[in-house]
Protein backbone atom coordinates (compact mmCIF):
# COMPACT_ATOMS: atom_id res chain seq x y z
CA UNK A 1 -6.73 -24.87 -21.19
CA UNK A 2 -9.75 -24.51 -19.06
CA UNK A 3 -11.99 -20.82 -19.76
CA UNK A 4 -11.24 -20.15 -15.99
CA UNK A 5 -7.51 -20.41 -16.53
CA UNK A 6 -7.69 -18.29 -19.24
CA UNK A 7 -9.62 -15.80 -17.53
CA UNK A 8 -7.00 -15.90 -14.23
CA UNK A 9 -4.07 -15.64 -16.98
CA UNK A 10 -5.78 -12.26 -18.87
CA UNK A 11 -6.54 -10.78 -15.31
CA UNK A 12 -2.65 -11.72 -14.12
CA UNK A 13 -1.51 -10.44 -17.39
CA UNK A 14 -3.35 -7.23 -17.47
CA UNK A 15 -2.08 -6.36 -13.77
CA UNK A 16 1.58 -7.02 -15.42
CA UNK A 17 0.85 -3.93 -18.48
CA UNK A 18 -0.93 -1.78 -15.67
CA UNK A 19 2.49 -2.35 -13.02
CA UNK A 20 4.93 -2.06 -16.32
CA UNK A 21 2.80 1.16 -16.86
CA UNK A 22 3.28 2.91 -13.41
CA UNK A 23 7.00 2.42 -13.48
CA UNK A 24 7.07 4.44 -16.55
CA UNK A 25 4.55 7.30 -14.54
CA UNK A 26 6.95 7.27 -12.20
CA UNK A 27 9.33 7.62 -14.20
CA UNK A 28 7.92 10.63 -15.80
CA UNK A 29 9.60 14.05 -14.78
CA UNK A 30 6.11 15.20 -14.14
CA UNK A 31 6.65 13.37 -11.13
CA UNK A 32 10.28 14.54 -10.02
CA UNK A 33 9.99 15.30 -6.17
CA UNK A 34 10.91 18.43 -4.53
CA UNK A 35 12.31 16.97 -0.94
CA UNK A 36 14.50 14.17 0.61
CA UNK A 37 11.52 12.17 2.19
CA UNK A 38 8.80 12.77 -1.62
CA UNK A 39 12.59 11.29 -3.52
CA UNK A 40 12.63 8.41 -0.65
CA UNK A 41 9.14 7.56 -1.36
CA UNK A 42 9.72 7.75 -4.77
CA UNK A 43 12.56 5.18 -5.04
CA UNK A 44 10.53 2.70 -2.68
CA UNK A 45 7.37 3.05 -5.33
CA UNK A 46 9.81 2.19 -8.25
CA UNK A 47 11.24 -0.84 -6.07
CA UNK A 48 8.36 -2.06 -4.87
CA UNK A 49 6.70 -1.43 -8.49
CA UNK A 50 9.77 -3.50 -10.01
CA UNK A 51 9.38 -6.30 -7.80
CA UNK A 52 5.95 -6.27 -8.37
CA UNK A 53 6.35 -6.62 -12.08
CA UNK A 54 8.50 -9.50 -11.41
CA UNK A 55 6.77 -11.69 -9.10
CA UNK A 56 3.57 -11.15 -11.35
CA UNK A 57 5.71 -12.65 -14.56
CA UNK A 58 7.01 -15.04 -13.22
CA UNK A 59 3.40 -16.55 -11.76
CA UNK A 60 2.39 -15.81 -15.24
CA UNK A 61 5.05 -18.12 -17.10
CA UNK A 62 4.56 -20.45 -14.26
CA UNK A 63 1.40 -20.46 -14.53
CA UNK A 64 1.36 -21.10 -18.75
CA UNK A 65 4.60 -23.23 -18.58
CA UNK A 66 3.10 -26.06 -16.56
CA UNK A 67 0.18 -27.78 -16.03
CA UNK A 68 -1.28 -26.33 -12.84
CA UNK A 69 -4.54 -26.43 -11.68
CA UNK A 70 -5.64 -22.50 -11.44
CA UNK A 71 -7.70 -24.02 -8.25
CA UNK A 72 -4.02 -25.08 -6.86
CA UNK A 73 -2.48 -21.56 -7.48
CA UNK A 74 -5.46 -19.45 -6.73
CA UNK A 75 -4.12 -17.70 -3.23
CA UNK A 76 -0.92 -16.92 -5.30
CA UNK A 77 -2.90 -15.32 -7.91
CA UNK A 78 -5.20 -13.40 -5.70
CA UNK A 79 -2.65 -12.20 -3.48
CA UNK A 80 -1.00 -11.05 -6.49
CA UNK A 81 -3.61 -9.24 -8.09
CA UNK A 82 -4.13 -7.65 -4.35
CA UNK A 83 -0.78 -6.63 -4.64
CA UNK A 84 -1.19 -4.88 -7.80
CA UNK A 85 -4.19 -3.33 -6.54
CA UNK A 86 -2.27 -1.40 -3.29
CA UNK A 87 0.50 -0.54 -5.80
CA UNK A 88 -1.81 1.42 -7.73
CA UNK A 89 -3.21 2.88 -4.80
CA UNK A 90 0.19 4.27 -3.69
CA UNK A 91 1.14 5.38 -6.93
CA UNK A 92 -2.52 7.30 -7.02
CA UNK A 93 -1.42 9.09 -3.60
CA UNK A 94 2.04 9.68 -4.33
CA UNK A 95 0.98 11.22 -7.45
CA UNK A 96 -1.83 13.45 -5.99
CA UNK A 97 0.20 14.53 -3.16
CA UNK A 98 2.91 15.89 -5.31
């Protein structure tokens, strides 16, 4: 395995502990909102945060399961880290705004 693939697959894989990790923020009763529309946000973060999880495994085992140029796969994998990236951000405002 090429030291660039390796490199893509620590950066996908460390987006994939930091999404796993927000769920479980959110999941935190230090977080439990205190209207309708703060609870509505809330359940679209942990949807969108679950999803996120998911689509960023599964490019992962793809990914490590077959032999795939990174070069092939590399607007999957940036849009994914991007992805990960605005999660975070909305977590960070949801959380701040509490």
């Amino acid at each position: 395995m090429s030291s660039q693939k390796v490199a893509v697959l620590s950066e996908l894989e460390r987006k994939r502990k930091s999404v796993e990790e927000l769920l479980l923020k959110m999941e935190s009763y230090l977080y439990e909102p205190q209207t309708q529309s703060r609870f509505q946000k809330k359940e679209i973060l942990k949807s969108n945060i679950s999803r996120t999880a998911d689509s960023t495994g599964s490019l992962l085992e793809i990914l490590r399961m077959n032999d795939i140029s990174i070069m092939e796969s590399m607007d999957d994998v940036e849009r994914q880290i991007e992805e990960c990236y605005e999660l975070e951000l909305e977590v960070a405002k949801y959380v701040l705004n509490r």
